[in-house]
Protein backbone atom coordinates (compact mmCIF):
# COMPACT_ATOMS: atom_id res chain seq x y z
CA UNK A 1 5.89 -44.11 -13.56
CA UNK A 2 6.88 -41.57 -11.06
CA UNK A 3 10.13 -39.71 -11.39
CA UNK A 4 11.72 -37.34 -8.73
CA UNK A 5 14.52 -35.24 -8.77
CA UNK A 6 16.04 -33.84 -5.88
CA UNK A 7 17.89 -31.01 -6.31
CA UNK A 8 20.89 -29.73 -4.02
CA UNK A 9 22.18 -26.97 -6.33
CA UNK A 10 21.00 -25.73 -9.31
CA UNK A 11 23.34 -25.04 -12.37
CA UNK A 12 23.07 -23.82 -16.35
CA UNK A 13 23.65 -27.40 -17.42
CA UNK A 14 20.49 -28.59 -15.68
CA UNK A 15 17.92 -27.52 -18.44
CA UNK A 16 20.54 -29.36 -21.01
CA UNK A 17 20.69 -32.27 -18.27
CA UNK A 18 16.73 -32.68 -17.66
CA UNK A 19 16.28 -32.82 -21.44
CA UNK A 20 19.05 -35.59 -22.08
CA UNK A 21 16.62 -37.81 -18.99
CA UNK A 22 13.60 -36.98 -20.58
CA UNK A 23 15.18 -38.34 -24.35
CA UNK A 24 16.46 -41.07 -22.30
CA UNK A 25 12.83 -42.41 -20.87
CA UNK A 26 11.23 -41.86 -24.36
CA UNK A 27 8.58 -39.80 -23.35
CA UNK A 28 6.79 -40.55 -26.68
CA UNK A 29 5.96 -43.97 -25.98
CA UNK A 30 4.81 -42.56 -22.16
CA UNK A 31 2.75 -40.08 -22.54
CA UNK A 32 1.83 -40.33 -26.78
CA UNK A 33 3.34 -38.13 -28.32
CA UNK A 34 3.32 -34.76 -25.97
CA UNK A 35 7.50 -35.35 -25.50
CA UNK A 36 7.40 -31.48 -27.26
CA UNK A 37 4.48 -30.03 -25.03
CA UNK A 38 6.41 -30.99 -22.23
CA UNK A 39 9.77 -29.95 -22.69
CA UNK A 40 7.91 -26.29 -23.75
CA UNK A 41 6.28 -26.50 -20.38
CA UNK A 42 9.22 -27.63 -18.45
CA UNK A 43 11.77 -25.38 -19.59
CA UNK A 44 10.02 -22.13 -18.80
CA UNK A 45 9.54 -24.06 -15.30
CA UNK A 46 13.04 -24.80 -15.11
CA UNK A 47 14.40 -21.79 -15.55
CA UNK A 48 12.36 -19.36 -13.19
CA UNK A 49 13.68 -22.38 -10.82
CA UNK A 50 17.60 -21.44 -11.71
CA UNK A 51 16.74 -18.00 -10.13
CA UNK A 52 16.70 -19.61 -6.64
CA UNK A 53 19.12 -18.32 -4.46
CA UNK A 54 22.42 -19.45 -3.76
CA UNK A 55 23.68 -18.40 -0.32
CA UNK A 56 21.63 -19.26 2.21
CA UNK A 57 18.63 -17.13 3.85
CA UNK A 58 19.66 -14.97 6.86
CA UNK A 59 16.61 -16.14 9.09
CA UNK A 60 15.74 -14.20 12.49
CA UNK A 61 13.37 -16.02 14.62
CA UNK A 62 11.92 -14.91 18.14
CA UNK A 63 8.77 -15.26 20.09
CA UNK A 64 6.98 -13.20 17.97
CA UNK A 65 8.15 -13.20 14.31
CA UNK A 66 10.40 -15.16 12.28
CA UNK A 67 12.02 -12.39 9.57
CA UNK A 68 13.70 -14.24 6.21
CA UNK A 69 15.95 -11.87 4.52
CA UNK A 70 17.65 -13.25 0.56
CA UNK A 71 21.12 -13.03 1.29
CA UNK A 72 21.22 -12.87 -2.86
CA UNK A 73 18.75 -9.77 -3.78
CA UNK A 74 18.98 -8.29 -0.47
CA UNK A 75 15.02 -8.16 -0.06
CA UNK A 76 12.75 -9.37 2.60
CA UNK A 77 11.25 -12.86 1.44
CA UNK A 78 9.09 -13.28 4.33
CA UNK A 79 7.92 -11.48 7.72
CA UNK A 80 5.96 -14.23 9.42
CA UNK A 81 3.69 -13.71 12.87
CA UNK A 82 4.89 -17.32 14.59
CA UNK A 83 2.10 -17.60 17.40
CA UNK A 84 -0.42 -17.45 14.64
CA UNK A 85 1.59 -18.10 11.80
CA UNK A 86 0.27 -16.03 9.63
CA UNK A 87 2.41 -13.96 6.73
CA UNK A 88 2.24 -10.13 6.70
CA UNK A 89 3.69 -9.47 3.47
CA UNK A 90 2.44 -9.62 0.02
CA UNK A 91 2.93 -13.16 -2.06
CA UNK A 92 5.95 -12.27 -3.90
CA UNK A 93 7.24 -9.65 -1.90
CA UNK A 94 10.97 -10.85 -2.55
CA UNK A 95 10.30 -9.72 -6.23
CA UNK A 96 10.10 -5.71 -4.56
CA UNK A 97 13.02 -3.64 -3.77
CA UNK A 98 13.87 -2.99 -0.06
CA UNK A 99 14.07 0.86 -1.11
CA UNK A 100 13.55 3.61 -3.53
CA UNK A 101 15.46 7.05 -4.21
CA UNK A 102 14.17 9.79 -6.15
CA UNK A 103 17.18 12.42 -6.83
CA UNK A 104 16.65 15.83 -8.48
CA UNK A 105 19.30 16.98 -10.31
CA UNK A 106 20.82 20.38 -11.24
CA UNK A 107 19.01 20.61 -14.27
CA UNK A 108 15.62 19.77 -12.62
CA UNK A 109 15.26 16.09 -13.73
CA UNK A 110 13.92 13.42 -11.48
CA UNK A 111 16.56 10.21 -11.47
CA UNK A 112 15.41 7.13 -9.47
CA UNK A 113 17.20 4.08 -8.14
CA UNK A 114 16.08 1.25 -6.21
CA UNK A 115 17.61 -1.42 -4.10
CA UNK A 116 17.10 -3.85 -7.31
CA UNK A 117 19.63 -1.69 -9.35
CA UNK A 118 22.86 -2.63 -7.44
CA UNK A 119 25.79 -4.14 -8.66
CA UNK A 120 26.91 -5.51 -5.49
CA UNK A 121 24.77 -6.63 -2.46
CA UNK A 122 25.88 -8.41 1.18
CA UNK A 123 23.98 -9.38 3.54
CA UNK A 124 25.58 -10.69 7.20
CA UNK A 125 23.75 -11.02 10.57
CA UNK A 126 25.59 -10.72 14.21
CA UNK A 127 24.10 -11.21 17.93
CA UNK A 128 25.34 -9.09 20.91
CA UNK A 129 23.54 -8.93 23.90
CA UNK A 130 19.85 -10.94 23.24
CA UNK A 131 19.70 -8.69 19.86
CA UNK A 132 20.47 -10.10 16.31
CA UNK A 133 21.24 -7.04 13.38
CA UNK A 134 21.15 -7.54 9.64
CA UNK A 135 23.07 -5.27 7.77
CA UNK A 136 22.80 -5.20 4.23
CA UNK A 137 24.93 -3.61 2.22
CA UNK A 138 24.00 -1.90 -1.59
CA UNK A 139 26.85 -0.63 -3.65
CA UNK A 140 27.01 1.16 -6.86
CA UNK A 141 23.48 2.01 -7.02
CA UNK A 142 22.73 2.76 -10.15
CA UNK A 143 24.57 4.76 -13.00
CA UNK A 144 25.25 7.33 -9.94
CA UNK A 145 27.57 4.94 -7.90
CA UNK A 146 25.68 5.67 -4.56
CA UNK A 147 25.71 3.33 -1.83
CA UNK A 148 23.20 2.50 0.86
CA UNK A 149 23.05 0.68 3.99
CA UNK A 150 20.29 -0.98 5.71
CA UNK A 151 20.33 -2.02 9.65
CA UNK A 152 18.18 -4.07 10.91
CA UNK A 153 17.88 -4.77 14.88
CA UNK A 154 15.56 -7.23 16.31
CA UNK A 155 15.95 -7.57 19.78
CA UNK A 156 14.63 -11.03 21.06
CA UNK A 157 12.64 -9.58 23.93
CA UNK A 158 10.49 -7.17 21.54
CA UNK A 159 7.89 -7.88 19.08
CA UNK A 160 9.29 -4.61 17.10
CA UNK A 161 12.04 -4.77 14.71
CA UNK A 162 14.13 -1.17 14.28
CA UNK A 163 15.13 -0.15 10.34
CA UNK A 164 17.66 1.80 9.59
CA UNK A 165 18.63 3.40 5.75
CA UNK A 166 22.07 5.36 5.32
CA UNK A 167 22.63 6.61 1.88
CA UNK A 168 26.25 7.49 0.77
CA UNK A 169 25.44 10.24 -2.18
CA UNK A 170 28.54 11.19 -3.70
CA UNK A 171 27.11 12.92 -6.83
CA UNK A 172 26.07 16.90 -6.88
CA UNK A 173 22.50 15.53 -6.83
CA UNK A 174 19.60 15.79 -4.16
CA UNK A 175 17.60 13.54 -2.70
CA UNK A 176 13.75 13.97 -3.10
CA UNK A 177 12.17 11.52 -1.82
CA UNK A 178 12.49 8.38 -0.10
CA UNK A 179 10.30 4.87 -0.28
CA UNK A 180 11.37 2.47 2.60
């Protein structure tokens, strides 16, 4: 007995919906009595699977890379090399925040933020001229309410793409160092 489910868009009721099926085919009789073992195993499964994203991708493609950006997380999913199609980032590398601040304040105490901590991330992609640019936008950063933005160009007639990071800082503290 095979059984397939395509999925179009994921939703909280799907664990509760994927249990009622499973009930409903008497998994008992199918597979002896494992009906338990598997709804342990597929619920863990299904739930890392509600995590996937839902807006689309912003995808850059030219001659020499194809760049996949999460329009969700704001992190870079993939950066692939299309002649030999080969990936250059870590597996997982969506899971990693685009960037990292390290602020000292005025009573000498390191406070970092990353990318990951924002409340409120966009992500939009124009063309002008033969070059696309992703901007993604980070705001409140953090308990400190800073802001970032990140440009991307990618020009279609260069195998380089050019990154960009402005930081809004409105608190008295300093930045230290940067990871980006």
């Amino acid at each position: 007995m095979k059984v397939m489910i395509y999925i179009m868009k994921w939703n909280y009721n799907i664990i509760w919906n994927v249990c009622r099926i499973l009930q409903r085919m008497n998994i008992k009789k199918c597979f002896g009595g494992m009906r338990a073992r598997l709804l342990r195993f597929a619920l863990p499964f299904l739930a890392t699977l509600l995590t996937v994203s839902a807006k689309p991708p912003v995808i850059v493609i030219n001659p020499d890379y194809r760049l996949l950006v999460n329009s969700d997380s704001g992190t870079i999913e993939s950066l692939r090399v299309t002649r030999a199609d080969h990936e250059l980032l870590i597996p997982h590398h969506g899971r990693l925040p685009l960037f990292k601040i390290e602020f000292l304040g005025d009573d000498s105490k390191f406070k970092t933020i990353t990318s990951s901590d924002a409340k409120e991330i966009s992500v939009t992609k124009t063309e002008q001229d033969g070059c696309e640019t992703i901007v993604l936008n980070y705001e409140g950063i953090g308990d400190l309410s800073v802001s970032a933005r990140v440009t991307v160009r990618c020009p279609q007639n260069e195998a380089l793409t050019y990154w960009n990071l402005e930081v809004d800082n409105p608190t008295t503290k300093r930045i230290a160092h940067v990871q980006f």
